[in-house]
C-alpha atoms as a PDB file:
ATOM      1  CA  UNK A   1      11.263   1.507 -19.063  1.00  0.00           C
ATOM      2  CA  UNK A   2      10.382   4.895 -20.676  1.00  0.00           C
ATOM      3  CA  UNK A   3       7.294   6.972 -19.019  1.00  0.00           C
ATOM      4  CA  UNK A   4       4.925   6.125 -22.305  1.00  0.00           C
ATOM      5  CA  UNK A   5       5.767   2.106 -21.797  1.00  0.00           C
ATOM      6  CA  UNK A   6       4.400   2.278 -18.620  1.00  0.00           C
ATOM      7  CA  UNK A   7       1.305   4.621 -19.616  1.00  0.00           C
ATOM      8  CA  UNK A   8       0.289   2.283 -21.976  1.00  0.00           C
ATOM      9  CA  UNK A   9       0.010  -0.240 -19.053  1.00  0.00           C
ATOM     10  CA  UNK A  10      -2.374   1.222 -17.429  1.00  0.00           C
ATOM     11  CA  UNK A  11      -5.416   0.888 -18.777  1.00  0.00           C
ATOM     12  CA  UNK A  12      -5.355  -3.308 -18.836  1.00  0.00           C
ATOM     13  CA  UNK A  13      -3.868  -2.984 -15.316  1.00  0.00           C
ATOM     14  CA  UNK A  14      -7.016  -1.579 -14.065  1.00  0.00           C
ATOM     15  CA  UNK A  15      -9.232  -4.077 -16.275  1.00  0.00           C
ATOM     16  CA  UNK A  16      -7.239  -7.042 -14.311  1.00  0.00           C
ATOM     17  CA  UNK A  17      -7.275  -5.630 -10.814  1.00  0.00           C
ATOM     18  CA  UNK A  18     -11.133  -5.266 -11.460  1.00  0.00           C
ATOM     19  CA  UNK A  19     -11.192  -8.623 -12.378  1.00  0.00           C
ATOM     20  CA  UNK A  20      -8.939  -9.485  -9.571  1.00  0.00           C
ATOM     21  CA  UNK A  21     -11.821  -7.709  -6.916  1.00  0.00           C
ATOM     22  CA  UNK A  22     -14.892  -9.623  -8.456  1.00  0.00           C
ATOM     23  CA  UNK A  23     -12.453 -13.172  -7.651  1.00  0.00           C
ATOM     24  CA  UNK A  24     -12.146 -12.002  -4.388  1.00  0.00           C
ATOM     25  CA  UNK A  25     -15.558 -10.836  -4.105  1.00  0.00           C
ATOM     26  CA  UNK A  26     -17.254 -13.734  -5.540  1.00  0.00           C
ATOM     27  CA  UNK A  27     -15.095 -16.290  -3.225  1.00  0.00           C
ATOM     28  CA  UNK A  28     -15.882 -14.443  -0.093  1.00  0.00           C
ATOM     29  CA  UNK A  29     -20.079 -15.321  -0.441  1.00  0.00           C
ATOM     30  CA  UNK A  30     -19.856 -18.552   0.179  1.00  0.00           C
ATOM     31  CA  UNK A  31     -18.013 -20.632   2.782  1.00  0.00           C
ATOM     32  CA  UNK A  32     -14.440 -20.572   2.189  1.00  0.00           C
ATOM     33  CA  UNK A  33     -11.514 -21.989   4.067  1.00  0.00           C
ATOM     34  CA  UNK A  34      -8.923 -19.545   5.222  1.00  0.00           C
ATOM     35  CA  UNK A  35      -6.072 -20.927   7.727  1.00  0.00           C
ATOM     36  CA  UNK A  36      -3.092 -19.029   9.325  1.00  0.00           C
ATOM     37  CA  UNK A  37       0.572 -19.168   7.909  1.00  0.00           C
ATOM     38  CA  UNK A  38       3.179 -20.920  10.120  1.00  0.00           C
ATOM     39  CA  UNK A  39       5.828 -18.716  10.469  1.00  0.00           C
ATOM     40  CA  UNK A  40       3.720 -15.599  11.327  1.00  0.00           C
ATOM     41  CA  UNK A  41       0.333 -16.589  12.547  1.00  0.00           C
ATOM     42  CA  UNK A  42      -1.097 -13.854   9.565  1.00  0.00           C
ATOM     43  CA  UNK A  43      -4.274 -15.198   8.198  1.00  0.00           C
ATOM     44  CA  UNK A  44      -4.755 -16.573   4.655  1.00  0.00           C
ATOM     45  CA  UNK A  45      -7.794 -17.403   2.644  1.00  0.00           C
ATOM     46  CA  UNK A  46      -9.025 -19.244  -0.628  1.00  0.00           C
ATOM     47  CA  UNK A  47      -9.348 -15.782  -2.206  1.00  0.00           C
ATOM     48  CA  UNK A  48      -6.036 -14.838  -1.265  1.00  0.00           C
ATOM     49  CA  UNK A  49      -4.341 -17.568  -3.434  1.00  0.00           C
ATOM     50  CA  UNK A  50      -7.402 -17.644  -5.437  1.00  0.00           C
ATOM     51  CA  UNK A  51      -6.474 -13.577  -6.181  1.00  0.00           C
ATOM     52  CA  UNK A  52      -2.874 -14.411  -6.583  1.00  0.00           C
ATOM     53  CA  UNK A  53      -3.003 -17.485  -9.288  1.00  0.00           C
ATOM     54  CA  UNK A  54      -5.005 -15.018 -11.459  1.00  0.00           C
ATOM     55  CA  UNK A  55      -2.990 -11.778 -11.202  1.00  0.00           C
ATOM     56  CA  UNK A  56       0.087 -13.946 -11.354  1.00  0.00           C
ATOM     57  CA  UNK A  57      -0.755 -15.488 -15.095  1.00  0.00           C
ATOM     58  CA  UNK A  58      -2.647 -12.196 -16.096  1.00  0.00           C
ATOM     59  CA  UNK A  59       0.033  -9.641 -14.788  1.00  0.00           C
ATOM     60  CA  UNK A  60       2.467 -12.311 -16.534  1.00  0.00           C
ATOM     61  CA  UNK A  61       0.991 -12.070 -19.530  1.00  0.00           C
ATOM     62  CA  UNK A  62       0.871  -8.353 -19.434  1.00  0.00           C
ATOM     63  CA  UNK A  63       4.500  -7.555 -19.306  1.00  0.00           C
ATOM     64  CA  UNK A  64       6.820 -10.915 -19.762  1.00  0.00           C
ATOM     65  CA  UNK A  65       9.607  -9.839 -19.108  1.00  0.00           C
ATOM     66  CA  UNK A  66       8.824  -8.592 -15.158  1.00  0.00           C
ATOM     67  CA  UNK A  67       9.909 -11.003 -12.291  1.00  0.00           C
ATOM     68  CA  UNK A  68       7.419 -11.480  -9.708  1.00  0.00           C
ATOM     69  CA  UNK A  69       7.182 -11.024  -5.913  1.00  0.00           C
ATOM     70  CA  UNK A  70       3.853 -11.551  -3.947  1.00  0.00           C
ATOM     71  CA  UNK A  71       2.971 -11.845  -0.237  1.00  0.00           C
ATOM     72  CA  UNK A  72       1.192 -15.693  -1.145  1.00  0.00           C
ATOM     73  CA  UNK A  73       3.943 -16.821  -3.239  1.00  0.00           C
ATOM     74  CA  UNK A  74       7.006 -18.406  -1.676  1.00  0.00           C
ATOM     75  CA  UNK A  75      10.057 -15.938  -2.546  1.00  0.00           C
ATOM     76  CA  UNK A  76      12.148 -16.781  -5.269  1.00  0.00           C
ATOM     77  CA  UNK A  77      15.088 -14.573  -5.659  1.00  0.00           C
ATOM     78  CA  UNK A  78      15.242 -15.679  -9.015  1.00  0.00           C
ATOM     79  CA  UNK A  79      11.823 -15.423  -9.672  1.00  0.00           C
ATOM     80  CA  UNK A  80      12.156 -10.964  -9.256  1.00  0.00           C
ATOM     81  CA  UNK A  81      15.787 -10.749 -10.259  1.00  0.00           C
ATOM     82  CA  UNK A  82      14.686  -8.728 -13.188  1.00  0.00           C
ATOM     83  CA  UNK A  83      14.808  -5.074 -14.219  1.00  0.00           C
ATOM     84  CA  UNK A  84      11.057  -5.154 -13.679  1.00  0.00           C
ATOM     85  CA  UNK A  85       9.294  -6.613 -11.332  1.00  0.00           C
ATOM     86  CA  UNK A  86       5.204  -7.291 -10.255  1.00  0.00           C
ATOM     87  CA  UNK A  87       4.814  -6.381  -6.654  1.00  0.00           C
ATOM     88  CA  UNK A  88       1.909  -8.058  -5.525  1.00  0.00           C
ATOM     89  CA  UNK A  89      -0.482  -7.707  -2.292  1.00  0.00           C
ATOM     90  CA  UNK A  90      -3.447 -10.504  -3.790  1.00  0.00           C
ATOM     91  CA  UNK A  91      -6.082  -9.165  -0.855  1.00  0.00           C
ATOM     92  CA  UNK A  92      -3.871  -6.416   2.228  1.00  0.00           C
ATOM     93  CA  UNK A  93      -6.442  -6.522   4.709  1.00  0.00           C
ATOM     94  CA  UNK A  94      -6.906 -10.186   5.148  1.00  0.00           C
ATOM     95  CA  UNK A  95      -8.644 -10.364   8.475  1.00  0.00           C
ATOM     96  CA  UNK A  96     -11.146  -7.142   7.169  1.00  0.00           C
ATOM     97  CA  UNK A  97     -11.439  -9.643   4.446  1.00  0.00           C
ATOM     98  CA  UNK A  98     -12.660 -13.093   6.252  1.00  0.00           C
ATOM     99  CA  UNK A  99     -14.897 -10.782   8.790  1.00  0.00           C
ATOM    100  CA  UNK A 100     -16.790  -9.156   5.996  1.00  0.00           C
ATOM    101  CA  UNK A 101     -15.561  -5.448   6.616  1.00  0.00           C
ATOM    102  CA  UNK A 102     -15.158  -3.271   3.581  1.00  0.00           C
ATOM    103  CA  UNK A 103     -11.247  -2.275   3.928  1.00  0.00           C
ATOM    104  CA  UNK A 104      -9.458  -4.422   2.373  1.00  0.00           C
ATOM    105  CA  UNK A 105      -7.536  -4.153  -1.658  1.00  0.00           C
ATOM    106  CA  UNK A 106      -6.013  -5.619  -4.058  1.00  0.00           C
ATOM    107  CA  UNK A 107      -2.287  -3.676  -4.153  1.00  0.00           C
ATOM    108  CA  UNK A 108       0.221  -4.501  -7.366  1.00  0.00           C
ATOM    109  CA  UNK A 109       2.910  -2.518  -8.533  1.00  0.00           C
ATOM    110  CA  UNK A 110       5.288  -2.125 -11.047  1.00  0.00           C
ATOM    111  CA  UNK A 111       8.502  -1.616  -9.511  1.00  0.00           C
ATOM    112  CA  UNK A 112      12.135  -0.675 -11.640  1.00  0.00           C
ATOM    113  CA  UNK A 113      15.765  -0.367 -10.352  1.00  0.00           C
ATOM    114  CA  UNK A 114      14.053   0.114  -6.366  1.00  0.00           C
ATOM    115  CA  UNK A 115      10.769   2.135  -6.823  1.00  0.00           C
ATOM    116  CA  UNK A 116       7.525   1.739  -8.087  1.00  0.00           C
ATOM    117  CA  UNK A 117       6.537   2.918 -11.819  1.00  0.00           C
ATOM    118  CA  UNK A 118       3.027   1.873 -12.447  1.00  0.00           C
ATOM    119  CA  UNK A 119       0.703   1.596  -9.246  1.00  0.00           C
ATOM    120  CA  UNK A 120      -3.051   0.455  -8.832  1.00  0.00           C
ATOM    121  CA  UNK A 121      -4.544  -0.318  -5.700  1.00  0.00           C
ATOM    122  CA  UNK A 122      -8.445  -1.344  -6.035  1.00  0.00           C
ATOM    123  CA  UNK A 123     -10.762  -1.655  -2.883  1.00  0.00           C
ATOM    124  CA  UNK A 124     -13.622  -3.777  -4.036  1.00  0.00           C
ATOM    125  CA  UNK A 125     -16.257  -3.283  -1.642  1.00  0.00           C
ATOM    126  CA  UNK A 126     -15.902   0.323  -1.825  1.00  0.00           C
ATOM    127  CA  UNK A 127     -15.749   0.476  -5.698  1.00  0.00           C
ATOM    128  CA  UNK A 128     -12.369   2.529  -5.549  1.00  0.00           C
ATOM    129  CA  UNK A 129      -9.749   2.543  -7.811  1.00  0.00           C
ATOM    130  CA  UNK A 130      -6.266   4.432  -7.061  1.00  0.00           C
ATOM    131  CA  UNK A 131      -3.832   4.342  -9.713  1.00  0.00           C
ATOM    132  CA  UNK A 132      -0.604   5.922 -10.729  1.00  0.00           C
ATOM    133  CA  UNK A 133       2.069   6.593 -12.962  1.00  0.00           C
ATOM    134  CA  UNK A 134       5.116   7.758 -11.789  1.00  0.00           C
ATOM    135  CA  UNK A 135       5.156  11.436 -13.388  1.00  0.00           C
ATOM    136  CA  UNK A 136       1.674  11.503 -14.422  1.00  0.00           C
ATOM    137  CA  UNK A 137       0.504  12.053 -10.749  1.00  0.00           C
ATOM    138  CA  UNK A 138      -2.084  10.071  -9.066  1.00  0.00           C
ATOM    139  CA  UNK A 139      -6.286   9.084  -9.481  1.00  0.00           C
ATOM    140  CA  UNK A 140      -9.002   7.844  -7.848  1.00  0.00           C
ATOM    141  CA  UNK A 141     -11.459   6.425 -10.129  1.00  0.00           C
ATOM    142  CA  UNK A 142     -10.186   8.809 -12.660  1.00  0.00           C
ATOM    143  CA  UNK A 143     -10.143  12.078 -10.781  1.00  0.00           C
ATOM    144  CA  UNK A 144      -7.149  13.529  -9.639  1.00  0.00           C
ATOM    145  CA  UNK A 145      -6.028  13.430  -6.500  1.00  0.00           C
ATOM    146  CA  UNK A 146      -3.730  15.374  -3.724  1.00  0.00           C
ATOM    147  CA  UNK A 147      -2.430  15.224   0.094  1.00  0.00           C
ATOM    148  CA  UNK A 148      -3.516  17.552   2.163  1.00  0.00           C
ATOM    149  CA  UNK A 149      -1.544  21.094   2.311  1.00  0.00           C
ATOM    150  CA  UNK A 150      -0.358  22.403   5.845  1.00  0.00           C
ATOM    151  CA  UNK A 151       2.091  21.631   8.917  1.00  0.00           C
ATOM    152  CA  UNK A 152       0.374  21.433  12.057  1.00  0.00           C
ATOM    153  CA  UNK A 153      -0.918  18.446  13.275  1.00  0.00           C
ATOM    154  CA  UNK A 154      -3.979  20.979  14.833  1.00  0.00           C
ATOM    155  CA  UNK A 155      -6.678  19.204  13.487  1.00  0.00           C
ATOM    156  CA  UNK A 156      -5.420  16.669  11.680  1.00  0.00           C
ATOM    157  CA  UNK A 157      -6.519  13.440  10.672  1.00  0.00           C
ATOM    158  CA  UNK A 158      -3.902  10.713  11.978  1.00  0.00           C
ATOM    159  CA  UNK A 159      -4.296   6.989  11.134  1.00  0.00           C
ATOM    160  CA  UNK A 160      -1.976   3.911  12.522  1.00  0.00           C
ATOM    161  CA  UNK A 161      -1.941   1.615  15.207  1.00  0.00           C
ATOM    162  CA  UNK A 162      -3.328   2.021  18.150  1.00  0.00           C
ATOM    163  CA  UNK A 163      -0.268   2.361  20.795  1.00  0.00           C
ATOM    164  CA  UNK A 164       1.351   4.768  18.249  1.00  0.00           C
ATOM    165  CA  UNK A 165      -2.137   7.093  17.769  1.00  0.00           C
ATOM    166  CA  UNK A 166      -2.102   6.935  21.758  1.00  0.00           C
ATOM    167  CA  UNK A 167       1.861   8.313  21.925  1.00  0.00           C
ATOM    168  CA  UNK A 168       1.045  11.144  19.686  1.00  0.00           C
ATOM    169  CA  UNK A 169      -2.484  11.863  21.454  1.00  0.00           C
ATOM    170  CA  UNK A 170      -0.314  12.171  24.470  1.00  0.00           C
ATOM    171  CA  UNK A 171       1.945  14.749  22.944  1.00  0.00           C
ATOM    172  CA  UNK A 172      -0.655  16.182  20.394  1.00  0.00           C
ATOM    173  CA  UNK A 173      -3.813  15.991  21.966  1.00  0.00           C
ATOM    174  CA  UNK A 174      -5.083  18.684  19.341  1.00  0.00           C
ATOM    175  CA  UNK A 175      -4.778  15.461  16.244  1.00  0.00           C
ATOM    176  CA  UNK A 176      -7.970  13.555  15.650  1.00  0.00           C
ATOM    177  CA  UNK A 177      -6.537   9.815  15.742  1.00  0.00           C
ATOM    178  CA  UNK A 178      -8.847   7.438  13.055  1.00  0.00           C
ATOM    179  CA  UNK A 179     -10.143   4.057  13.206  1.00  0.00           C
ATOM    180  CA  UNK A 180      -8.203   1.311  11.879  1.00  0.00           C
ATOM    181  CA  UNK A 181      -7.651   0.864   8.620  1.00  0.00           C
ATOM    182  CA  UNK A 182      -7.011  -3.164   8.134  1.00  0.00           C
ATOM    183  CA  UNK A 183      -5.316  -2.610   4.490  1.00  0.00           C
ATOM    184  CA  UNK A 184      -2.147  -0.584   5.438  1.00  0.00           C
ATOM    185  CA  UNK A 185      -1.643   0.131   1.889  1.00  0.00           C
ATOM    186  CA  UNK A 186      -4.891   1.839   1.867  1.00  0.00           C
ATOM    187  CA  UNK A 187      -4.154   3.522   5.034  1.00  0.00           C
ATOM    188  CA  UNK A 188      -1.619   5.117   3.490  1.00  0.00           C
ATOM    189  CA  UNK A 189      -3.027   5.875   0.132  1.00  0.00           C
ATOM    190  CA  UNK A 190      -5.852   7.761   2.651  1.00  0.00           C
ATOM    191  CA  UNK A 191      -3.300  10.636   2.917  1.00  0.00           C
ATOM    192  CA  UNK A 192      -2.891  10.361  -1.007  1.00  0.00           C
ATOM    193  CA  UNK A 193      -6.536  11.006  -1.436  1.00  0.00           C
ATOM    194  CA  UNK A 194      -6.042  13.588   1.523  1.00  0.00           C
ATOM    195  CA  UNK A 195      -8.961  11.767   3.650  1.00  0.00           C
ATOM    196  CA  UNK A 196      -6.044  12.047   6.356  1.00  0.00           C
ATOM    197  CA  UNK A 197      -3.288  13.942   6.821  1.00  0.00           C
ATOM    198  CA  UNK A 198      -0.783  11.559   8.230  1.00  0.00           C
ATOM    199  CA  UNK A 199      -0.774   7.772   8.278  1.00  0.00           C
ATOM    200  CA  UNK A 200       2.068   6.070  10.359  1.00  0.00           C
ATOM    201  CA  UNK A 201       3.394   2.476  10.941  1.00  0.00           C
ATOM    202  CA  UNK A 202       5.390   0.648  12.535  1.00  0.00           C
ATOM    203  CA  UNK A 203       8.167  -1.602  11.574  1.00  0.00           C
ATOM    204  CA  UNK A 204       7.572  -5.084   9.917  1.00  0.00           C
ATOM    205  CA  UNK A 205       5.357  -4.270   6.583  1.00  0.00           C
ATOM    206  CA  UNK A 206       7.035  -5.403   3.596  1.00  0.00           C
ATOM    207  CA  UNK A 207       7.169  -4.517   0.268  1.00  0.00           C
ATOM    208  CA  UNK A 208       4.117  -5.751  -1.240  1.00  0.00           C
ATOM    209  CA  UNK A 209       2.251  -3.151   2.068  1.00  0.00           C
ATOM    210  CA  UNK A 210       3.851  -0.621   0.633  1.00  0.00           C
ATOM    211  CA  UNK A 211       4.390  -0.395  -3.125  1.00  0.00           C
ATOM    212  CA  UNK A 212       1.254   0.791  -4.781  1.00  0.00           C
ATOM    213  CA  UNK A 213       1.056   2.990  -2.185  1.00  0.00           C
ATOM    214  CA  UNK A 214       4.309   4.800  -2.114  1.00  0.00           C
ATOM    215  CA  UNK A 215       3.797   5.859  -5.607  1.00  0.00           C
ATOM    216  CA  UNK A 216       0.327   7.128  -5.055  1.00  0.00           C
ATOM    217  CA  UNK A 217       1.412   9.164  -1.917  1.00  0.00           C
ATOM    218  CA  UNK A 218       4.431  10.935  -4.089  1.00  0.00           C
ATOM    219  CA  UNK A 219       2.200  11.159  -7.484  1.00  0.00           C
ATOM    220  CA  UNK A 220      -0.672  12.867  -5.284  1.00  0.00           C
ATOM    221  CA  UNK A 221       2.491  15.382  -3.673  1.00  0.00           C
ATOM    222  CA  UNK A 222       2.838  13.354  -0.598  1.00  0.00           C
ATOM    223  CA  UNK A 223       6.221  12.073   0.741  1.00  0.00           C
ATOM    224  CA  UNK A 224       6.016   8.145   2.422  1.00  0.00           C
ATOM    225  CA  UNK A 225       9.878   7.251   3.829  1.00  0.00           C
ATOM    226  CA  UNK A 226      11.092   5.531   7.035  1.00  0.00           C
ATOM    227  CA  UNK A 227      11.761   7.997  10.363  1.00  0.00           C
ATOM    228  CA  UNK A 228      15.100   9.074   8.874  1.00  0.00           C
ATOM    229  CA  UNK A 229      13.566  10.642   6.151  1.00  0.00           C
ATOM    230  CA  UNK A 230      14.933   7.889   3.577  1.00  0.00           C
ATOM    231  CA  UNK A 231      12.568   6.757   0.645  1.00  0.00           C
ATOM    232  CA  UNK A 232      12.239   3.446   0.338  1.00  0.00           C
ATOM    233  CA  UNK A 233      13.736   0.948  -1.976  1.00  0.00           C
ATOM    234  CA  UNK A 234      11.662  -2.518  -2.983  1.00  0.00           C
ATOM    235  CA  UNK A 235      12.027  -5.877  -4.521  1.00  0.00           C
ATOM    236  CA  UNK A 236      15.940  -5.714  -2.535  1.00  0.00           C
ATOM    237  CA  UNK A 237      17.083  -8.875  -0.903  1.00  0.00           C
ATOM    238  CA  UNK A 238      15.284  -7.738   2.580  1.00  0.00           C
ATOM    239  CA  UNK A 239      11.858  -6.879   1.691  1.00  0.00           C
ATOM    240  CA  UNK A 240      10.822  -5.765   5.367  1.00  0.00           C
ATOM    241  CA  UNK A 241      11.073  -2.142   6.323  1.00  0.00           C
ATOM    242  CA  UNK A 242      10.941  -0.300   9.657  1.00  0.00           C
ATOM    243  CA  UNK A 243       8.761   2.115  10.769  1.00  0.00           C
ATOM    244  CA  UNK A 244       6.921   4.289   8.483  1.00  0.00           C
ATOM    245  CA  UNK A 245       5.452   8.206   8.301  1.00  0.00           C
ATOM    246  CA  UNK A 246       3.303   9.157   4.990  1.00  0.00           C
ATOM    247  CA  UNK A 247       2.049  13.072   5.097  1.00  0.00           C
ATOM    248  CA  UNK A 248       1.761  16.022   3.324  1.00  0.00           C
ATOM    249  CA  UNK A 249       5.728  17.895   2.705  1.00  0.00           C
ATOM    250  CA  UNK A 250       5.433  20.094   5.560  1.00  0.00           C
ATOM    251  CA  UNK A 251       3.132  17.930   7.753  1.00  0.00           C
ATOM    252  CA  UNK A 252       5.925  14.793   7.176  1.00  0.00           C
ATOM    253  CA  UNK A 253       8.266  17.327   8.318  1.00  0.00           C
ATOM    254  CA  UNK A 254       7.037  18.004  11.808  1.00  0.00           C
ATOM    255  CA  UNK A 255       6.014  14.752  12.288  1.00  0.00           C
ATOM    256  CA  UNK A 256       9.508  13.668  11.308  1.00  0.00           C
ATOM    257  CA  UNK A 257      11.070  16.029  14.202  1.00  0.00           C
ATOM    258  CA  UNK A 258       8.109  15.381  16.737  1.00  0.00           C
ATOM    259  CA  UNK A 259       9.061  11.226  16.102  1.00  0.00           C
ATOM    260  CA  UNK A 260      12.755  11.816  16.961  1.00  0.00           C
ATOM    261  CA  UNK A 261      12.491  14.312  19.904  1.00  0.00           C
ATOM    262  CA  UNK A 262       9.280  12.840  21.539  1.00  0.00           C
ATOM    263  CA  UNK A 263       9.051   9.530  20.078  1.00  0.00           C
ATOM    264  CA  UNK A 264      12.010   7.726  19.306  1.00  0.00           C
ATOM    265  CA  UNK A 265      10.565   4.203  20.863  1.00  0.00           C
ATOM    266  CA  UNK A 266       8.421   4.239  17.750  1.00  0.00           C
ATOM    267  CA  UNK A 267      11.566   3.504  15.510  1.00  0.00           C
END
């Protein structure tokens, strides 16, 4: 798909994912029913499917020819086996969703031959919209953003689960470890924006985590890949990936090294 073909879905992209956050929004005032998943115990809500059903005959609309892969729609192998494919996170955050809290998103992406193209990730509550373009760099409600420059993990701003923030604590007791972020693609997309330097996980999240926010964290200068250092590749016939370090160049780096030599459990 050539760069201006994807530019030009931008703009309607963030239209629908506003669209998308007022659904959510609007379903989470009243009572709603929300029930747990059978072969994972994660939650699920009426705004999840509710959020789905819409983006999947919007986003459909939008570009026609684009499979479609979504964490509330069973997988269909046929479904995504397309040179484009909608990667699709209806609500990431669901229990910050059902409790009221604010950190929770929408997450879709526009993924090609393994990576993302077109990203937008909108947190509703919060009135923040990321998007990207692969080569145009990276916004948040239309300002440009950027990771945070520098090495040392003096300082810095680390968000992730719990055990893992204690390991590095242990071993870094200089980082300042975060509260939990309940979206992990906006976790991640934190570092984009450079409200933290590093933002970790650990293995399990699956593509639709992870899309958007991959291509915000390189389009803002970050680098998001796996403890090996490998980038990740989507909409593949395993969508699950292992654990996960998204930081500045240098900062990914030493986190990276510290992970092997100090660490390696968290692999």
């Amino acid at each position: 798909m050539p760069a201006r073909d994807v530019l030009s879905l931008r703009e309607p992209l963030e239209l629908i994912m506003r669209e998308a956050g007022e659904i959510a929004r609007e379903t989470a005032r009243g009572e709603f029913k929300r029930w747990t998943k059978g072969h994972d115990n994660s939650p699920v809500s009426e705004g999840d499917i509710a959020v789905n059903n819409f983006l999947r005959a919007r986003l459909g609309a939008l570009a026609p020819e684009a499979g479609w892969l979504s964490e509330e729609t069973e997988d269909d192998p046929a479904a995504r086996a397309m040179t484009r494919t909608w990667i699709v996170d209806p609500i990431d955050g669901t229990r910050a969703y059902i409790t009221h809290r604010d950190d929770w998103t929408v997450s879709v992406a526009l993924v090609e031959a393994g990576r993302p193209r077109l990203a937008a990730l909108f947190a509703p509550v919060t009135d923040e919209m990321f998007l990207a373009v692969a080569g145009r760099g990276a916004t948040r409600n239309g300002v440009a953003i950027s990771v945070s420059p520098g090495a040392g993990l003096s300082g810095a701003r680390l968000a992730g689960p719990k055990r893992v923030l204690e390991q590095l604590a242990a071993v870094s007791p200089e980082a300042q470890p975060q509260a939990k972020v309940f979206s992990l693609a906006l976790r991640l997309t934190r570092v984009a924006e450079g409200a933290f330097e590093a933002a970790l996980s650990t293995p399990g999240s699956h593509d639709w985590d992870l899309a958007a926010a991959d291509l915000l964290v390189h389009e803002a200068g970050g680098i998001l890949t796996d403890v090996a250092g490998q980038s990740l590749r989507y909409n593949q016939p395993k969508t699950t990936h292992g654990a996960l370090i998204a930081a500045g160049p240098a900062r990914h780096g030493t986190l990276i090294e510290l992970m092997r030599d100090r660490l390696p459990e968290f692999a």
